[in-house]
PDB file of N, CA and C in Angstrom:
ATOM      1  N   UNK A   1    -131.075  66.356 -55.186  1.00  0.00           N
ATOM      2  CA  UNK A   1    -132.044  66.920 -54.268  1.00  0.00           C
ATOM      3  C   UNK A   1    -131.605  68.325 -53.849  1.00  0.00           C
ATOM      4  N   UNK A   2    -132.291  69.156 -54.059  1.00  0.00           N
ATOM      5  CA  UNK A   2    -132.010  70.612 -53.304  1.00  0.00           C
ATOM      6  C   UNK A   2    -132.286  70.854 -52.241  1.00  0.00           C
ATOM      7  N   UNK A   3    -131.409  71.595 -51.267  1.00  0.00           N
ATOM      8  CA  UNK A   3    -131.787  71.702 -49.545  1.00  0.00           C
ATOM      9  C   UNK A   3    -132.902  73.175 -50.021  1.00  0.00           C
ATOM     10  N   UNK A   4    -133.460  73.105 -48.835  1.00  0.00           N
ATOM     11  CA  UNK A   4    -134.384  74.659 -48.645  1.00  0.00           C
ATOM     12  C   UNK A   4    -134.123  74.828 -47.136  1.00  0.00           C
ATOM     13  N   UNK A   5    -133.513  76.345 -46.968  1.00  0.00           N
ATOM     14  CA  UNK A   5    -132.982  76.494 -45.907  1.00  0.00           C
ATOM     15  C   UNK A   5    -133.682  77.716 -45.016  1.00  0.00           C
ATOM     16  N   UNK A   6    -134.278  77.766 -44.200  1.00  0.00           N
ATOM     17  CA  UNK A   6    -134.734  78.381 -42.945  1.00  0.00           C
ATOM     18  C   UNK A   6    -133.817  79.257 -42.581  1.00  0.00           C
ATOM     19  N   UNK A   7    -134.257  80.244 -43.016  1.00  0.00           N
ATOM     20  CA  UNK A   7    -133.905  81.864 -42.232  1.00  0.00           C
ATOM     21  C   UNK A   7    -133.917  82.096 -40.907  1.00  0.00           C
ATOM     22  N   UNK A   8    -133.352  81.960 -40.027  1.00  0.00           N
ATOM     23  CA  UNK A   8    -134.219  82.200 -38.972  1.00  0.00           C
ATOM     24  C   UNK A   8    -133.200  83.253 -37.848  1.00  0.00           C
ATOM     25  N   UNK A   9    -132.290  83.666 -38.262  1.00  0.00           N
ATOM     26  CA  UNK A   9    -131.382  84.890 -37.987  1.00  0.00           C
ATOM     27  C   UNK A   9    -130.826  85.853 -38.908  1.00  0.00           C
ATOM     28  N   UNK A  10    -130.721  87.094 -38.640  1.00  0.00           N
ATOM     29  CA  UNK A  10    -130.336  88.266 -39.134  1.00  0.00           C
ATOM     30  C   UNK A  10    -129.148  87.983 -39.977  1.00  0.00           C
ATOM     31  N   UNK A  11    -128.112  86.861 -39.627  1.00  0.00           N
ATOM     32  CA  UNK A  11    -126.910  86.407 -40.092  1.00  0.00           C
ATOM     33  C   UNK A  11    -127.291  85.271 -40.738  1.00  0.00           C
ATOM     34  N   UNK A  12    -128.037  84.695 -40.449  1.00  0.00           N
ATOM     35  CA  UNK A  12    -128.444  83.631 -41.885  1.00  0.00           C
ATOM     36  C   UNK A  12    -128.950  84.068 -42.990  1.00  0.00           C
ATOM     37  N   UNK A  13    -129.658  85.611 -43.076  1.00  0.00           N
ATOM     38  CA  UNK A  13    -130.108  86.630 -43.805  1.00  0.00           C
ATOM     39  C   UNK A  13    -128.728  87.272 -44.729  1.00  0.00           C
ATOM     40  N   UNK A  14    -127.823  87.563 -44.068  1.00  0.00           N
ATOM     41  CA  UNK A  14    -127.064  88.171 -44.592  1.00  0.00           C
ATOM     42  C   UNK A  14    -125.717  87.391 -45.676  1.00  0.00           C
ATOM     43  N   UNK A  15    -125.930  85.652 -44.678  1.00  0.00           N
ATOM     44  CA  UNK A  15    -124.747  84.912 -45.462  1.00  0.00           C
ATOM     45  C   UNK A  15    -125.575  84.935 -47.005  1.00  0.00           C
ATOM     46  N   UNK A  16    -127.048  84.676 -46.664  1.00  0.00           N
ATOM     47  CA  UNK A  16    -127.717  83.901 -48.010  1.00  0.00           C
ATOM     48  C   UNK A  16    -127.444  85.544 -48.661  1.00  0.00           C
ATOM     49  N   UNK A  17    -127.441  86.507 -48.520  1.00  0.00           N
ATOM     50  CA  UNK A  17    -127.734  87.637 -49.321  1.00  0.00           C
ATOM     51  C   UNK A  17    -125.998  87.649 -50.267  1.00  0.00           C
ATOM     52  N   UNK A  18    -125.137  87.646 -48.997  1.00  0.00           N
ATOM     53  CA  UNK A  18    -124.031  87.574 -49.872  1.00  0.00           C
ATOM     54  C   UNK A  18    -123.827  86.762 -50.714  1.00  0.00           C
ATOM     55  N   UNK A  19    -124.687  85.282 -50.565  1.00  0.00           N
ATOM     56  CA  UNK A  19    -124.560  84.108 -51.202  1.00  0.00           C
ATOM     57  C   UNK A  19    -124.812  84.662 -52.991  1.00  0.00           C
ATOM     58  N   UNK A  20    -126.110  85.267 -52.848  1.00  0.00           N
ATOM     59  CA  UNK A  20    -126.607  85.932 -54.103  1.00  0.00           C
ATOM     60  C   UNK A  20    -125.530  86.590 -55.033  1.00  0.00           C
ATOM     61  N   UNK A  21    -124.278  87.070 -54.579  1.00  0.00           N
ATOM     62  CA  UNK A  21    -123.131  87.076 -55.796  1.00  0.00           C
ATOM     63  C   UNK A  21    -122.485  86.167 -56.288  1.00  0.00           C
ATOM     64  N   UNK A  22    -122.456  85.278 -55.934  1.00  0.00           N
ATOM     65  CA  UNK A  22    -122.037  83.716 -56.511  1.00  0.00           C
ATOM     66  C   UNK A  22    -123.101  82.570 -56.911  1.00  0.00           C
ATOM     67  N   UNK A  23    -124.375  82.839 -56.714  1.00  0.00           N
ATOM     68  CA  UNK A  23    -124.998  81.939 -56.872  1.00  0.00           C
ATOM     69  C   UNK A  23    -126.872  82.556 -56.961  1.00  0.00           C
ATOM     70  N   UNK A  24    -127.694  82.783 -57.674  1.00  0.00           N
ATOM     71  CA  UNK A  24    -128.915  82.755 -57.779  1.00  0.00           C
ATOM     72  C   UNK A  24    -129.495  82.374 -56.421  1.00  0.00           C
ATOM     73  N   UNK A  25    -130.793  83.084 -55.831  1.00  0.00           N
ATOM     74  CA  UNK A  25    -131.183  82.811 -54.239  1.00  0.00           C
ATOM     75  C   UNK A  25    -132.827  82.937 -54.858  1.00  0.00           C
ATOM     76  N   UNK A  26    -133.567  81.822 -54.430  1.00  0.00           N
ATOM     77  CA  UNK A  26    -134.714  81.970 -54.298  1.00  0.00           C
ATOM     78  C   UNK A  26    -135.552  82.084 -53.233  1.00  0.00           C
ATOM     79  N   UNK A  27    -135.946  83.075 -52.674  1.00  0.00           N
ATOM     80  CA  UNK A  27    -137.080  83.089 -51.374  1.00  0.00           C
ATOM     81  C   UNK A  27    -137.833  83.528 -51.337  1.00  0.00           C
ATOM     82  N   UNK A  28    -138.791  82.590 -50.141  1.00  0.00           N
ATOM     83  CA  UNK A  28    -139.789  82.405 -49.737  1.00  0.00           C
ATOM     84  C   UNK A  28    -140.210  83.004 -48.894  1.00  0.00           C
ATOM     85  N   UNK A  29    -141.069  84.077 -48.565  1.00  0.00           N
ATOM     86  CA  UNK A  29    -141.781  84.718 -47.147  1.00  0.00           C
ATOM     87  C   UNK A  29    -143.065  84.168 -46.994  1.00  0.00           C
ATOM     88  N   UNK A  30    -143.112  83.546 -45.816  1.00  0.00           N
ATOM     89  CA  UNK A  30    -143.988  82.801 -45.431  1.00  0.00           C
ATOM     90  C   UNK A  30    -144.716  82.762 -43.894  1.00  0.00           C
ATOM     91  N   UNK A  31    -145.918  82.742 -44.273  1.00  0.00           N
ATOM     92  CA  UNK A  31    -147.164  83.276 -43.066  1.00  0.00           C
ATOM     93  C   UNK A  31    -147.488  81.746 -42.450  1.00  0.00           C
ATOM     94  N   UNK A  32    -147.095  81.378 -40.956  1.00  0.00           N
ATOM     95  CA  UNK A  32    -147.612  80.394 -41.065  1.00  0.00           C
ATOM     96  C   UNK A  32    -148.917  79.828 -40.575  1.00  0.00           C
ATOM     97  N   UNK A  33    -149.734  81.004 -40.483  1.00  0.00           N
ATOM     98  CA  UNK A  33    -150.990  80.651 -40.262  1.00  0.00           C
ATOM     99  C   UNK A  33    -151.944  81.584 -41.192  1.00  0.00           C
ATOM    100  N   UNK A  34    -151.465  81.439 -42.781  1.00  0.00           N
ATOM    101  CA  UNK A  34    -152.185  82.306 -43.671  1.00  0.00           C
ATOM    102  C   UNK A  34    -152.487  81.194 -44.651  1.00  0.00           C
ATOM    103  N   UNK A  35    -153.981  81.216 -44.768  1.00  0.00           N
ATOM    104  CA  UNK A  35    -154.091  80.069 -45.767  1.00  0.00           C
ATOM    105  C   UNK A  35    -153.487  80.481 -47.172  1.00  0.00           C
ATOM    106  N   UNK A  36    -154.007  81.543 -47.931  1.00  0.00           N
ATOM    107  CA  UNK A  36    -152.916  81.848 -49.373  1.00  0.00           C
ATOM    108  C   UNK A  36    -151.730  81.666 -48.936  1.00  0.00           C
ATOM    109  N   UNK A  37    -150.825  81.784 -48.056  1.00  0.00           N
ATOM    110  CA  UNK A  37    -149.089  81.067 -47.536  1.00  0.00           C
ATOM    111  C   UNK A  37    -149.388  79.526 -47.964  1.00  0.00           C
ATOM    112  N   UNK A  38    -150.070  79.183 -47.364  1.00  0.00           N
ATOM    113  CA  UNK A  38    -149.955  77.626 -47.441  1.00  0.00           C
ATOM    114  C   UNK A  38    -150.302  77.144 -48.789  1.00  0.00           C
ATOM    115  N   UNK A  39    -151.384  77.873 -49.432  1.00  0.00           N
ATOM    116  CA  UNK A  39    -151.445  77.445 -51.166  1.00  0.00           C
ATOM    117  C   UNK A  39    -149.863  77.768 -51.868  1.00  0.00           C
ATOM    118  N   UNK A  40    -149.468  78.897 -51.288  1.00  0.00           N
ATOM    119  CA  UNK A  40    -148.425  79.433 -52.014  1.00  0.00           C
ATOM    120  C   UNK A  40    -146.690  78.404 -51.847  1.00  0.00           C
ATOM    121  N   UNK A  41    -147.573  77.884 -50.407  1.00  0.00           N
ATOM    122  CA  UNK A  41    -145.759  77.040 -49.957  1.00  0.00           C
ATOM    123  C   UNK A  41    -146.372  75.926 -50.896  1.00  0.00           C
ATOM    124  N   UNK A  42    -147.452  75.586 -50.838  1.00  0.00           N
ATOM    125  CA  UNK A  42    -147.562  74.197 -51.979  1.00  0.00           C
ATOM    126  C   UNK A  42    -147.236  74.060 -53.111  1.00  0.00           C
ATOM    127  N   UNK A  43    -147.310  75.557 -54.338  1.00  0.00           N
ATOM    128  CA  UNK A  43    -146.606  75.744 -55.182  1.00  0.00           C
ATOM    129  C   UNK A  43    -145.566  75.766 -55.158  1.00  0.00           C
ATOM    130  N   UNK A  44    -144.470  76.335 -54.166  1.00  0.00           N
ATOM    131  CA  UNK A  44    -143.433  76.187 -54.130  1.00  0.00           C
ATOM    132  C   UNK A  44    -142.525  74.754 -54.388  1.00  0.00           C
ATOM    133  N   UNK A  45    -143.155  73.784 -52.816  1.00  0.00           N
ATOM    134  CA  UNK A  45    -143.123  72.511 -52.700  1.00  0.00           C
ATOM    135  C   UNK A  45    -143.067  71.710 -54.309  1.00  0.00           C
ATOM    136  N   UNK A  46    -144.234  71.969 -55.273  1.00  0.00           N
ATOM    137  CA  UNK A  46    -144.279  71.342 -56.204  1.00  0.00           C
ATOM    138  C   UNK A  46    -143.015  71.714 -57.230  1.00  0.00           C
ATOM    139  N   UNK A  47    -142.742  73.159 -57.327  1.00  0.00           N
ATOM    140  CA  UNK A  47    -141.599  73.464 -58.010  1.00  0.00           C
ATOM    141  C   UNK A  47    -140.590  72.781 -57.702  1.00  0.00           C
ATOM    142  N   UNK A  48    -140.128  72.711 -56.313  1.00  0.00           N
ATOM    143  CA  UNK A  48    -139.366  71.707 -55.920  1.00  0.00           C
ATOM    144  C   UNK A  48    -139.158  70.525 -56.098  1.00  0.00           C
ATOM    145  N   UNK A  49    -140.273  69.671 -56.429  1.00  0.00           N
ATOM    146  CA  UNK A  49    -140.658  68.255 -56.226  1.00  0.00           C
ATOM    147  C   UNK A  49    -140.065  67.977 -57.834  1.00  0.00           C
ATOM    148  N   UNK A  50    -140.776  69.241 -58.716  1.00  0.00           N
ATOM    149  CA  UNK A  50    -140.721  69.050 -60.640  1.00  0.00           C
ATOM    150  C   UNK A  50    -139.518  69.440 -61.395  1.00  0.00           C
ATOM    151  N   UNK A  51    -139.129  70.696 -60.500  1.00  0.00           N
ATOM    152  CA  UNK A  51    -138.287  72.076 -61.476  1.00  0.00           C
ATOM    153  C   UNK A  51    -137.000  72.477 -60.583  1.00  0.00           C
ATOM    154  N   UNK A  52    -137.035  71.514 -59.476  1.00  0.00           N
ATOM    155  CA  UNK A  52    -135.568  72.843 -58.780  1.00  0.00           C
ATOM    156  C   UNK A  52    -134.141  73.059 -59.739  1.00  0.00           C
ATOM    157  N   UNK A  53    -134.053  73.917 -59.346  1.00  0.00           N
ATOM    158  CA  UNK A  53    -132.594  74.589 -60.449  1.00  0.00           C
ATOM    159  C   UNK A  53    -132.078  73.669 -59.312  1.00  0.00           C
ATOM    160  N   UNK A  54    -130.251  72.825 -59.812  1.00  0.00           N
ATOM    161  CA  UNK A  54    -129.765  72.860 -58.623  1.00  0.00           C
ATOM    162  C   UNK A  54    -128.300  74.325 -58.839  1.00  0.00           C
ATOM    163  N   UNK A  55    -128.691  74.772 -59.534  1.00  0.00           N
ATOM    164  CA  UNK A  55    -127.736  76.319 -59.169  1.00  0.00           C
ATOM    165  C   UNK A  55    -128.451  77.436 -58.770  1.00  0.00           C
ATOM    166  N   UNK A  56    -129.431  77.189 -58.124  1.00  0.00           N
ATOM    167  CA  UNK A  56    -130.117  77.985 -57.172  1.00  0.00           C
ATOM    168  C   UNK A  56    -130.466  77.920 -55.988  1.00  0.00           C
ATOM    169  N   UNK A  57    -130.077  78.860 -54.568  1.00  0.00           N
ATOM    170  CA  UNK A  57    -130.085  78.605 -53.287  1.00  0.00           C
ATOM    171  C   UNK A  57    -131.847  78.643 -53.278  1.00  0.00           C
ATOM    172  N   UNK A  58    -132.240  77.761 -52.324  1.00  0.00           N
ATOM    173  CA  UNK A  58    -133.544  78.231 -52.034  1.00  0.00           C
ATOM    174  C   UNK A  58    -133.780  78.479 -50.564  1.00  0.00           C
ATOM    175  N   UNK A  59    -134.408  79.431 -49.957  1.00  0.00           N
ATOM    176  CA  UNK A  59    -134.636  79.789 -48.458  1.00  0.00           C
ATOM    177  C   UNK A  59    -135.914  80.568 -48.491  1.00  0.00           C
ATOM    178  N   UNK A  60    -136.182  80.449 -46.987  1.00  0.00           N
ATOM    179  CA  UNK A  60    -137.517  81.075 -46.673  1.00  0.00           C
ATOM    180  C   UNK A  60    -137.378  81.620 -45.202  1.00  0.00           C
ATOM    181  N   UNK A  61    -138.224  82.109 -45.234  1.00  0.00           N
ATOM    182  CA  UNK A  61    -137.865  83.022 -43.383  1.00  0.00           C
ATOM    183  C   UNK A  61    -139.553  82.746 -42.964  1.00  0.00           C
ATOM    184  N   UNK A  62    -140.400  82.008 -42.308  1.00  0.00           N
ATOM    185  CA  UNK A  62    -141.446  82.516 -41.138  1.00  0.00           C
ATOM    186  C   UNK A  62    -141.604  83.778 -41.126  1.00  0.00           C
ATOM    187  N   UNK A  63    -142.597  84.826 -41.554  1.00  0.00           N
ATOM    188  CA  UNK A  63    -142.755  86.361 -41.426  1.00  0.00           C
ATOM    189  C   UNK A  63    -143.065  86.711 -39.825  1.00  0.00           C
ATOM    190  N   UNK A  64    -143.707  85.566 -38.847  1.00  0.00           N
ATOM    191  CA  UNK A  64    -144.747  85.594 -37.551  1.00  0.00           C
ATOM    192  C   UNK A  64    -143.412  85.221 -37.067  1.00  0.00           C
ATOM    193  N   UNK A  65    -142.633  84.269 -37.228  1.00  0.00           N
ATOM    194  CA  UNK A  65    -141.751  83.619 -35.990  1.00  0.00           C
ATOM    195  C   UNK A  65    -140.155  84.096 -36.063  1.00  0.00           C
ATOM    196  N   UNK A  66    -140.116  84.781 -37.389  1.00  0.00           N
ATOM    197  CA  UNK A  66    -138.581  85.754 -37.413  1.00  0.00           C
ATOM    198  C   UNK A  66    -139.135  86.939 -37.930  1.00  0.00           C
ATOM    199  N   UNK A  67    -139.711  87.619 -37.275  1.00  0.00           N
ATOM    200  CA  UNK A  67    -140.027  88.801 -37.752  1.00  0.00           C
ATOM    201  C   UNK A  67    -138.834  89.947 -38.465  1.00  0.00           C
ATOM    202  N   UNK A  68    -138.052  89.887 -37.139  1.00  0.00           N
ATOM    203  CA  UNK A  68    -136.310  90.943 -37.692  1.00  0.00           C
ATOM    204  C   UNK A  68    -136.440  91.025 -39.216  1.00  0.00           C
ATOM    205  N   UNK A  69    -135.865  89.251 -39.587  1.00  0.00           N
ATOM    206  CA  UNK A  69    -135.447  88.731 -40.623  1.00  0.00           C
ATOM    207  C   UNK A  69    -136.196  89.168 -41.662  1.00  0.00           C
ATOM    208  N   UNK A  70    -137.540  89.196 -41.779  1.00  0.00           N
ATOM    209  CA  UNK A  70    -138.618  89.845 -42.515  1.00  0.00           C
ATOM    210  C   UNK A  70    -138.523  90.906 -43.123  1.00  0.00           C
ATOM    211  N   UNK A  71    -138.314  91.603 -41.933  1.00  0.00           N
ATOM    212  CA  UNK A  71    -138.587  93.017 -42.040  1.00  0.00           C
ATOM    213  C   UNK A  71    -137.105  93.771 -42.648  1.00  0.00           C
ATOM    214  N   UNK A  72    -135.841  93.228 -42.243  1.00  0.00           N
ATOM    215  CA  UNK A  72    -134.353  93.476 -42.637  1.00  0.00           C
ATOM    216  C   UNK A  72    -134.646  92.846 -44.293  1.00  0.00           C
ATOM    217  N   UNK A  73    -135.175  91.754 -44.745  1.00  0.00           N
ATOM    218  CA  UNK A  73    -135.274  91.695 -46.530  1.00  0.00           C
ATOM    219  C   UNK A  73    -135.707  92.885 -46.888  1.00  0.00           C
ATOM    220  N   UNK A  74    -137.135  93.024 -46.471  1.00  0.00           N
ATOM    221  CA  UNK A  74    -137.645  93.866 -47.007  1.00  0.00           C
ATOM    222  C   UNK A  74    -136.792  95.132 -47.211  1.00  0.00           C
ATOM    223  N   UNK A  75    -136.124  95.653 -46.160  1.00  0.00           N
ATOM    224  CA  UNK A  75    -135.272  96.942 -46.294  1.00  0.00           C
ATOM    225  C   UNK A  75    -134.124  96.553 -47.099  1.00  0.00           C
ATOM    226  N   UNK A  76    -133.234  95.560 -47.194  1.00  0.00           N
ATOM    227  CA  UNK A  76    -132.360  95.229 -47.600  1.00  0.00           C
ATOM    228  C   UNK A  76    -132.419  95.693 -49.365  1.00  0.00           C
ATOM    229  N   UNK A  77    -133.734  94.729 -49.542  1.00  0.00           N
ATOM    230  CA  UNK A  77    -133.948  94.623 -51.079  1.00  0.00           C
ATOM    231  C   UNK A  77    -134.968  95.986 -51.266  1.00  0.00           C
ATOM    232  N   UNK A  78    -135.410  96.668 -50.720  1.00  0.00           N
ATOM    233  CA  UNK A  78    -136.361  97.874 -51.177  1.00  0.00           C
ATOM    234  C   UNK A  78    -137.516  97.375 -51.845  1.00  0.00           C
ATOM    235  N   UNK A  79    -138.047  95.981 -50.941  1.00  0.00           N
ATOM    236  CA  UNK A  79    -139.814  95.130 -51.930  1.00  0.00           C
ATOM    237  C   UNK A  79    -140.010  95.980 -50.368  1.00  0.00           C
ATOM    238  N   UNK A  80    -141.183  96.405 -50.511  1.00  0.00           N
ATOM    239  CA  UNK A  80    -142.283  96.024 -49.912  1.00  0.00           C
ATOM    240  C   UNK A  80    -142.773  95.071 -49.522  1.00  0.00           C
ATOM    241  N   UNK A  81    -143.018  94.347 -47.746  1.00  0.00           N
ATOM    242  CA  UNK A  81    -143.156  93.527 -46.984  1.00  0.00           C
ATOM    243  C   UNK A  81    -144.403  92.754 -47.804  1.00  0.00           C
ATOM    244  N   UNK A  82    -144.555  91.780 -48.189  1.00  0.00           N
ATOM    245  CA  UNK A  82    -145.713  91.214 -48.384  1.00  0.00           C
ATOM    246  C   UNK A  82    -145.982  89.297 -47.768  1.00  0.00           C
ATOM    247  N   UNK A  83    -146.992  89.038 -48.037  1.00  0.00           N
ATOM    248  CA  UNK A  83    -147.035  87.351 -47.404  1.00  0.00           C
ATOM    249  C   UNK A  83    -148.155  86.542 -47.521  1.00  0.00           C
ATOM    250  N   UNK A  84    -147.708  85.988 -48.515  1.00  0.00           N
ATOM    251  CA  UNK A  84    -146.487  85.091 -48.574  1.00  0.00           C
ATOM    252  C   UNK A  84    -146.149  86.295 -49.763  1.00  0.00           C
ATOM    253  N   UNK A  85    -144.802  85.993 -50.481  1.00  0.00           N
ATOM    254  CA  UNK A  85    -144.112  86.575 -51.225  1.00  0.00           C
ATOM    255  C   UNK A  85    -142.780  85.357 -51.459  1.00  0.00           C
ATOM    256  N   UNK A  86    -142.581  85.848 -53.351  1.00  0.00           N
ATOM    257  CA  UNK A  86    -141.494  84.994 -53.563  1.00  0.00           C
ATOM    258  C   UNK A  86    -140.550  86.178 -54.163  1.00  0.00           C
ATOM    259  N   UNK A  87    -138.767  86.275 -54.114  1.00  0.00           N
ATOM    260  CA  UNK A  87    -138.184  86.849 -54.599  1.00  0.00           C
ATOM    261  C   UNK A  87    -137.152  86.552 -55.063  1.00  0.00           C
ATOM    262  N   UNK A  88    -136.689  86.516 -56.615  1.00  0.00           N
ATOM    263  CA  UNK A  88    -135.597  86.021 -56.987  1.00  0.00           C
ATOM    264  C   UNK A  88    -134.529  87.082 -57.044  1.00  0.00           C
ATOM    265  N   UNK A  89    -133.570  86.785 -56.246  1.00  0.00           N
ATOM    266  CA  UNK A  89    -132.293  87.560 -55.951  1.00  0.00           C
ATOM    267  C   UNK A  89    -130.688  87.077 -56.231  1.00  0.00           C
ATOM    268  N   UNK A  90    -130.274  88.264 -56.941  1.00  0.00           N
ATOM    269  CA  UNK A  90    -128.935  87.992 -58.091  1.00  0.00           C
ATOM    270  C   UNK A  90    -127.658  89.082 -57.537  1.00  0.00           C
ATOM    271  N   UNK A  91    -126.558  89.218 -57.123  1.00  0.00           N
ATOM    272  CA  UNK A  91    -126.244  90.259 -56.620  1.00  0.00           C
ATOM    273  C   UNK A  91    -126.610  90.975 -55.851  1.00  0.00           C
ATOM    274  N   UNK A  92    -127.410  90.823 -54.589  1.00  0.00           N
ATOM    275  CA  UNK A  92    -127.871  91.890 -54.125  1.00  0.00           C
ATOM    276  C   UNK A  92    -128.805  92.092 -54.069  1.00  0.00           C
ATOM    277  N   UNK A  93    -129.689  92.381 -55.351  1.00  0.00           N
ATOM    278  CA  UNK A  93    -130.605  92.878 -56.173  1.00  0.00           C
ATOM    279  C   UNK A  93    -131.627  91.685 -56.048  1.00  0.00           C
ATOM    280  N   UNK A  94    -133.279  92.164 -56.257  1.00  0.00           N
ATOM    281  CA  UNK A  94    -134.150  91.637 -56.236  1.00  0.00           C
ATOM    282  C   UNK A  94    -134.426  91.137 -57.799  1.00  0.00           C
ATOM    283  N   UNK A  95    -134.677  90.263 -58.318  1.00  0.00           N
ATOM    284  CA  UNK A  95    -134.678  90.955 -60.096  1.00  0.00           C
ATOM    285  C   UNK A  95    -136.007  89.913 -60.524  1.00  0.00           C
ATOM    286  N   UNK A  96    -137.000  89.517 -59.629  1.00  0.00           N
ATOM    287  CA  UNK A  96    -138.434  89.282 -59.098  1.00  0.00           C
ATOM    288  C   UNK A  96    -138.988  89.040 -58.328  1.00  0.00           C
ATOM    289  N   UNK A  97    -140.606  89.837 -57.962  1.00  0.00           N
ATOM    290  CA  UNK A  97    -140.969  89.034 -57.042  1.00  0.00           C
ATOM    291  C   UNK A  97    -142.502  88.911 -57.046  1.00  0.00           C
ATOM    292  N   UNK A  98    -143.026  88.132 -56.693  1.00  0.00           N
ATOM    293  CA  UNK A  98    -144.135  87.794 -56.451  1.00  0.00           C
ATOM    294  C   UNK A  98    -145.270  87.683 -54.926  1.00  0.00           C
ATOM    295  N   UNK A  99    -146.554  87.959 -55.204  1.00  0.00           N
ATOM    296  CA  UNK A  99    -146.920  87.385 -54.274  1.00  0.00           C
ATOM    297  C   UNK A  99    -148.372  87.020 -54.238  1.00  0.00           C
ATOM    298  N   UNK A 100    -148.927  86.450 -53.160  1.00  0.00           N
ATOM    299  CA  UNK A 100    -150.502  85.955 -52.612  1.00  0.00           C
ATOM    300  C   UNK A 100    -150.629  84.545 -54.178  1.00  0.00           C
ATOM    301  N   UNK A 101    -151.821  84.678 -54.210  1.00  0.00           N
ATOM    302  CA  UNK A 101    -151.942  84.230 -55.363  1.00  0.00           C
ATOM    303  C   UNK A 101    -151.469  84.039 -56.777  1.00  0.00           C
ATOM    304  N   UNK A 102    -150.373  84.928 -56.984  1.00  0.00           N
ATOM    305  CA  UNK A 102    -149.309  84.998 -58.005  1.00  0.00           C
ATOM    306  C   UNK A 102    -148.336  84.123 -57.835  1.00  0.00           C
ATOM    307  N   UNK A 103    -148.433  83.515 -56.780  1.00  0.00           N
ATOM    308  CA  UNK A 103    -147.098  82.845 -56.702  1.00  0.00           C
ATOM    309  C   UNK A 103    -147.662  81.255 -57.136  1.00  0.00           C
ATOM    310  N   UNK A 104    -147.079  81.010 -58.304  1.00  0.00           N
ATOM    311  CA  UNK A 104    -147.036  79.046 -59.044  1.00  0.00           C
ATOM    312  C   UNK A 104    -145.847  78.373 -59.034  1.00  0.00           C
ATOM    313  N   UNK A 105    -146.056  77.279 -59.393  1.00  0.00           N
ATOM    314  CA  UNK A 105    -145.026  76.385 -59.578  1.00  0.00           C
ATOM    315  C   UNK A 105    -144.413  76.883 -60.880  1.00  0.00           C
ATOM    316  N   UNK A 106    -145.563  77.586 -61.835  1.00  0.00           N
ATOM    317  CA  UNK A 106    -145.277  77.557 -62.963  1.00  0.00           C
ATOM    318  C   UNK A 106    -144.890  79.508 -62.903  1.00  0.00           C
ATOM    319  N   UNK A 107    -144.896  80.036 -62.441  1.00  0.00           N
ATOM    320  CA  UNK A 107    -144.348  81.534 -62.183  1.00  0.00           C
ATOM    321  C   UNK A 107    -143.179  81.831 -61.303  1.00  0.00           C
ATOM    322  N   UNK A 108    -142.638  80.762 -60.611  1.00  0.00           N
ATOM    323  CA  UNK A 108    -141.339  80.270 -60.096  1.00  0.00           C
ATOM    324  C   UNK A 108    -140.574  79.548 -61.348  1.00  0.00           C
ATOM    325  N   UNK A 109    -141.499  79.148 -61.778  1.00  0.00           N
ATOM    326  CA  UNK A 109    -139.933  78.447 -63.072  1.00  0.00           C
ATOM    327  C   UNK A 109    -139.803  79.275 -64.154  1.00  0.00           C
ATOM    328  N   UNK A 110    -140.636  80.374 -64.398  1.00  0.00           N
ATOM    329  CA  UNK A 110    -140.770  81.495 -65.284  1.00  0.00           C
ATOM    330  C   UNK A 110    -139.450  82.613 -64.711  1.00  0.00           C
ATOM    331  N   UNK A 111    -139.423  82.725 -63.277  1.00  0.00           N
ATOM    332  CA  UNK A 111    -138.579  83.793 -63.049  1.00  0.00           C
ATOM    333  C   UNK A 111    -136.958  82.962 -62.875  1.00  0.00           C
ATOM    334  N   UNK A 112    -137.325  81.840 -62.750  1.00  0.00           N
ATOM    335  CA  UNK A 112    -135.849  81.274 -62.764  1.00  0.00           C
ATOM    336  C   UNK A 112    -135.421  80.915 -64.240  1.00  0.00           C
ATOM    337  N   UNK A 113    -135.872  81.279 -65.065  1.00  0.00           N
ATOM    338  CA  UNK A 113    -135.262  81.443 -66.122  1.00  0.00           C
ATOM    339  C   UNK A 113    -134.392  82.377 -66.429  1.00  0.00           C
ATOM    340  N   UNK A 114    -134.213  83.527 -65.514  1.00  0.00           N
ATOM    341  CA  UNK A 114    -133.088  84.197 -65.731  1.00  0.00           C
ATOM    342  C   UNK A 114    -131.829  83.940 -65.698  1.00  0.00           C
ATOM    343  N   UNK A 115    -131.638  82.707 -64.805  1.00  0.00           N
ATOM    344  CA  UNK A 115    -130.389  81.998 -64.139  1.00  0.00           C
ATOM    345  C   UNK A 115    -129.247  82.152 -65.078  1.00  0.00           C
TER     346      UNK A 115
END
């Protein structure tokens, strides 16, 4: 079973970022009162349910209820704020991302093929 872990401080932001040199990070930016968020967390959910890597961290941050956290990815990684949005991160580095309607079960297991 893979955990999915809640962002919800600037330092939970930063462990998972460092995490990304030892280990593949998948996240989630998520609106929680945006209906495309909620199609998009369902794809997620299903990736989860079918496909989780287990050598991949998975996390998500609330865009409305941790805003900081949001807004510090976005600068961190140089994406552009979007939401929902998915981003696969390796070192540091963003190395995909997705969003609104782009985001599948089956375009999450496409970018984790880089692993």
């Amino acid at each position: 079973m893979v955990f999915l872990r809640e962002l919800i401080s600037l330092q939970d932001w930063t462990e998972v970022l460092s995490e990304s040199d030892q280990k593949p990070v998948l996240l989630f930016k998520h609106s929680t009162t945006c209906p495309i968020s909620a199609n998009a967390w369902r794809e997620l959910q299903l990736h989860l349910a079918q496909d989780a890597v287990s050598e991949v961290t998975y996390a998500f941050v609330k865009v409305i209820e941790s805003r900081p956290v949001s807004l510090q990815i976005a600068t961190d990684l140089g994406i552009a704020h979007k939401s929902p949005q998915a981003i696969f991160i390796m070192n540091h580095h963003a190395r995909w991302n997705s969003s609104h309607w782009d985001i599948t079960a089956q375009s999450i297991n496409s970018a984790l093929r880089l692993v």
